[in-house]
N, C-alpha and C. Protein backbone atom coordinates (compact mmCIF):
# COMPACT_ATOMS: atom_id res chain seq x y z
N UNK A 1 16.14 6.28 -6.20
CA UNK A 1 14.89 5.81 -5.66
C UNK A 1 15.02 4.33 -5.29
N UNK A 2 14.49 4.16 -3.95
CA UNK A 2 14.58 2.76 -3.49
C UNK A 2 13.90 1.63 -4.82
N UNK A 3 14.41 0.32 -4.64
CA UNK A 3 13.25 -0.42 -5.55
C UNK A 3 13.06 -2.00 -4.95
N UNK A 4 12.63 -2.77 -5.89
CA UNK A 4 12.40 -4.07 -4.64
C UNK A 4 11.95 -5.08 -6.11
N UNK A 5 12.89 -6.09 -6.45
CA UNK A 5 12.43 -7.41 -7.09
C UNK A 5 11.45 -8.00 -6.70
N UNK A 6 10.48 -8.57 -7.27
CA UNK A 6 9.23 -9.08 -6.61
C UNK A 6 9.00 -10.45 -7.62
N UNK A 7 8.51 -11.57 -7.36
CA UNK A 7 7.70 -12.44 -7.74
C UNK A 7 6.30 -12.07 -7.90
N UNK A 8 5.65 -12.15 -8.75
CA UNK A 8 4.15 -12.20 -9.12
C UNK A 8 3.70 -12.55 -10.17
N UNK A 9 2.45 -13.45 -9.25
CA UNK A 9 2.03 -14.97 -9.81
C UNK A 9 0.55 -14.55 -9.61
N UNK A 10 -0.14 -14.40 -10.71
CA UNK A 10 -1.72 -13.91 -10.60
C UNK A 10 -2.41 -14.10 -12.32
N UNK A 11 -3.52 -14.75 -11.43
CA UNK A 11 -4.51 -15.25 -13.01
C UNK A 11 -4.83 -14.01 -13.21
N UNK A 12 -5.70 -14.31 -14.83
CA UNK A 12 -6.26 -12.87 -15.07
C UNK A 12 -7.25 -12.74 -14.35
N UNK A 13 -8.43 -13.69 -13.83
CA UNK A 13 -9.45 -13.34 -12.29
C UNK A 13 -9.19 -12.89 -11.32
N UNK A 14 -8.23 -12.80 -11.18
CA UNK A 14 -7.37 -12.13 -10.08
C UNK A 14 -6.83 -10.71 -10.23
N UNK A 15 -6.51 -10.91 -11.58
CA UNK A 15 -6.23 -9.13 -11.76
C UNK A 15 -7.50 -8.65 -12.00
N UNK A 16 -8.43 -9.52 -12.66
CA UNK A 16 -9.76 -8.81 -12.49
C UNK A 16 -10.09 -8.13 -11.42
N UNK A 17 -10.61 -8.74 -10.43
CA UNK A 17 -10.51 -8.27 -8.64
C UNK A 17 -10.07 -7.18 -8.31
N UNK A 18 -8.58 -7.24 -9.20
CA UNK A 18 -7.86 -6.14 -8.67
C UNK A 18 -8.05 -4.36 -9.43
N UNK A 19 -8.69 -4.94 -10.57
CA UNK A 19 -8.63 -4.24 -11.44
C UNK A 19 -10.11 -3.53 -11.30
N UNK A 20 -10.69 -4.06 -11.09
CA UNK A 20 -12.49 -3.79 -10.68
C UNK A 20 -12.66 -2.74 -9.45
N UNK A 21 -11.56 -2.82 -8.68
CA UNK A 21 -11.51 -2.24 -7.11
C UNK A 21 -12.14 -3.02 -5.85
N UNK A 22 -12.24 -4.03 -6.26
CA UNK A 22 -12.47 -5.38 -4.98
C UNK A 22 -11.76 -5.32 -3.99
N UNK A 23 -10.32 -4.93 -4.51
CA UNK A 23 -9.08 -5.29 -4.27
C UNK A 23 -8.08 -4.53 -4.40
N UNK A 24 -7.69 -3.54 -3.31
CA UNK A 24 -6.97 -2.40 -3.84
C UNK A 24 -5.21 -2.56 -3.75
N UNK A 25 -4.82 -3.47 -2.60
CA UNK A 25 -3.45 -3.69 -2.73
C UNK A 25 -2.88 -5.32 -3.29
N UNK A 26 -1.84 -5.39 -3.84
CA UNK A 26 -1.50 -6.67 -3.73
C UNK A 26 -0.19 -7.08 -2.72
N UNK A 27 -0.47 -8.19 -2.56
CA UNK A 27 1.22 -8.84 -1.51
C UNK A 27 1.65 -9.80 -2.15
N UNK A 28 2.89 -10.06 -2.05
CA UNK A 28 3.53 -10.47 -2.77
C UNK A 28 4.79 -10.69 -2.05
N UNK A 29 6.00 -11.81 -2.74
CA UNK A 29 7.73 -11.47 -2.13
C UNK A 29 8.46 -10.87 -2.70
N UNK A 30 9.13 -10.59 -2.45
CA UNK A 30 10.49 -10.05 -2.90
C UNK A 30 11.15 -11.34 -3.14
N UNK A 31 12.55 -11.17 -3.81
CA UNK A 31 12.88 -12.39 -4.00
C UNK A 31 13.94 -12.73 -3.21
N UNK A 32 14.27 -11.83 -2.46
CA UNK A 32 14.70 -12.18 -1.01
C UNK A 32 14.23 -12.63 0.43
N UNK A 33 12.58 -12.48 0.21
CA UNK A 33 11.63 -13.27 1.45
C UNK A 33 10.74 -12.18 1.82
N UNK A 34 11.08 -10.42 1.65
CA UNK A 34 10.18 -9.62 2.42
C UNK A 34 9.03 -9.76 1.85
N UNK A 35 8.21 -9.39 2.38
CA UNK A 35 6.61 -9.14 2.03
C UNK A 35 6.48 -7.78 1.54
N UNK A 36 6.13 -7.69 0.37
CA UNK A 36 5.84 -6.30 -0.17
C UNK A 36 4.44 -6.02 -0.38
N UNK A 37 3.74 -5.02 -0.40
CA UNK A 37 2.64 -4.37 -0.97
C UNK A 37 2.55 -3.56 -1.90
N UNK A 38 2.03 -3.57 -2.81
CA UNK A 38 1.46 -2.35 -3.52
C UNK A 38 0.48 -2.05 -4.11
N UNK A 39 0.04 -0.92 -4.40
CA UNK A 39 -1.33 -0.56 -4.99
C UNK A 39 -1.69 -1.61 -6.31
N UNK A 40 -2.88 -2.48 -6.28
CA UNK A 40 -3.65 -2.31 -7.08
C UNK A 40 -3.54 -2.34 -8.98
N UNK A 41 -3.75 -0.67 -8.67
CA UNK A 41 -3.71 -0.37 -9.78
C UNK A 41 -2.24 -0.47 -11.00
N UNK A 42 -1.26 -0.79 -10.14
CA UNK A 42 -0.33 -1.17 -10.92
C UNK A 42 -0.48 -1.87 -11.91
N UNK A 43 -1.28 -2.87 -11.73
CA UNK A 43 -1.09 -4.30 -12.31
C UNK A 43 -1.51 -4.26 -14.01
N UNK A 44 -2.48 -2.43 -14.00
CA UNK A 44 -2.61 -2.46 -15.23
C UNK A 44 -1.91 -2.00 -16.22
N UNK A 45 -0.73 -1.41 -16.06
CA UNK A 45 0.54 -1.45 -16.87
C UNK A 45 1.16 -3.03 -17.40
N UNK A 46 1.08 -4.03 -16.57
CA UNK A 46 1.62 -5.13 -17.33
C UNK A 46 0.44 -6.92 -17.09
N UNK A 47 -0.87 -6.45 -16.92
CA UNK A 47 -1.37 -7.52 -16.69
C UNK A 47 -1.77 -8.01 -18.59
N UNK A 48 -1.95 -9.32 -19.05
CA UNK A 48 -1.67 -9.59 -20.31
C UNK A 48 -3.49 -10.71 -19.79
N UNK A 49 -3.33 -11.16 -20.90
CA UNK A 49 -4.95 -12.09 -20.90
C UNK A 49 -4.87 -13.28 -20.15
N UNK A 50 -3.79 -13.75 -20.06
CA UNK A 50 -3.16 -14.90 -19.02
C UNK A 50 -3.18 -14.33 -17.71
N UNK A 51 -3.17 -13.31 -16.88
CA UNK A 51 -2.73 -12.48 -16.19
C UNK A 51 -1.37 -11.94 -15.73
N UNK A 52 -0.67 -12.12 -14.86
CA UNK A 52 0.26 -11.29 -14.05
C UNK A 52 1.42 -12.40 -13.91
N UNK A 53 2.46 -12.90 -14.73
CA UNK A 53 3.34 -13.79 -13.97
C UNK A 53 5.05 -13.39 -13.95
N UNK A 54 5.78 -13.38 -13.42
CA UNK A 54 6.99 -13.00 -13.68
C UNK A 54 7.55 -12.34 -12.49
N UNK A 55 9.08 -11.85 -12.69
CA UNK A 55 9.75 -11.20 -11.86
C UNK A 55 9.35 -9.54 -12.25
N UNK A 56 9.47 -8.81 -11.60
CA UNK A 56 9.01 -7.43 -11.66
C UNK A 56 10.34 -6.78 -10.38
N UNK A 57 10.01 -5.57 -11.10
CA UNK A 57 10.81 -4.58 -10.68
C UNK A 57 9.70 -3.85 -10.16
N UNK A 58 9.65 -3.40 -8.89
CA UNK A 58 8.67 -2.22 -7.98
C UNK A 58 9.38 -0.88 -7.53
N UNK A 59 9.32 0.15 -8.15
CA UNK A 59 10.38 1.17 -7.86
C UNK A 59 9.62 2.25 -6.76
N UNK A 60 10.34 2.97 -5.77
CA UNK A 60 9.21 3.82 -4.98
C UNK A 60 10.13 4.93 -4.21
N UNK A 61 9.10 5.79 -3.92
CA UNK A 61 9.89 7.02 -3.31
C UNK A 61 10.53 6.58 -2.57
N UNK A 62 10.87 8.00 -1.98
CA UNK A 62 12.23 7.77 -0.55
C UNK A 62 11.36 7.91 0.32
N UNK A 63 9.84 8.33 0.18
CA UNK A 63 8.76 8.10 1.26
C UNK A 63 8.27 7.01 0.88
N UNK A 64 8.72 6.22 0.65
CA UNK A 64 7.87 4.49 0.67
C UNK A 64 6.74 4.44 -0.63
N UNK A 65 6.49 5.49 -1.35
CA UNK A 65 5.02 5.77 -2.08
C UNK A 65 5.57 4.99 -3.58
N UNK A 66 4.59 4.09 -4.27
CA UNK A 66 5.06 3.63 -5.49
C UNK A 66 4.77 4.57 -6.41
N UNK A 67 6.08 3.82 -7.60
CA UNK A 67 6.43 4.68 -8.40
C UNK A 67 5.99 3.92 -9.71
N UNK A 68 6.54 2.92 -10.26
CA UNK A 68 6.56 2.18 -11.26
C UNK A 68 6.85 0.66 -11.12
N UNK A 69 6.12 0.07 -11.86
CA UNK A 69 6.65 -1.48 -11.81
C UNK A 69 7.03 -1.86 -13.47
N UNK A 70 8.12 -2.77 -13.20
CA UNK A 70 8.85 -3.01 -15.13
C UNK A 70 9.25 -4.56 -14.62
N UNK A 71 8.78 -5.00 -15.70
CA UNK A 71 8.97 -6.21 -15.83
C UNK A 71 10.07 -7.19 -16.03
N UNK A 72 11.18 -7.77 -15.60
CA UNK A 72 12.39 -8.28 -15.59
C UNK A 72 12.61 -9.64 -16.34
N UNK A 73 11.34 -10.63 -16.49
CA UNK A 73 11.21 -11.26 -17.32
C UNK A 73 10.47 -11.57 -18.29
């Protein structure tokens, strides 16, 4: 399954947003420059009371559809 290193940098008001359904995708880089998207609802597997900061792993089908995100740092 394809996957994609990502940077993400998000308060917890922000995962609020996201988490509420304000806000259904997030963008973000890769840590090679692309622009990635993904759902949302990810963020509630690893958002903490600080919110969202670190390198992440975004894993996704061979049709582009996400799969899992794991945290790298």
């Amino acid at each position: 399954m394809p996957s994609i290193d990502v940077v993400i940098e998000l308060s917890y008001d922000a995962c609020l947003a996201h988490y509420e359904g304000r806000v259904e995708q997030v963008y973000t880089r890769s840590l090679d420059g692309r622009r990635v998207a993904f759902p949302a609802v990810a963020l509630r597997h690893v958002v903490t009371r600080e919110g969202v900061y670190g390198v992440y792993r975004l894993t996704f089908s061979e049709g582009g559809r996400f799969i899992s995100i794991l945290p790298l740092s």
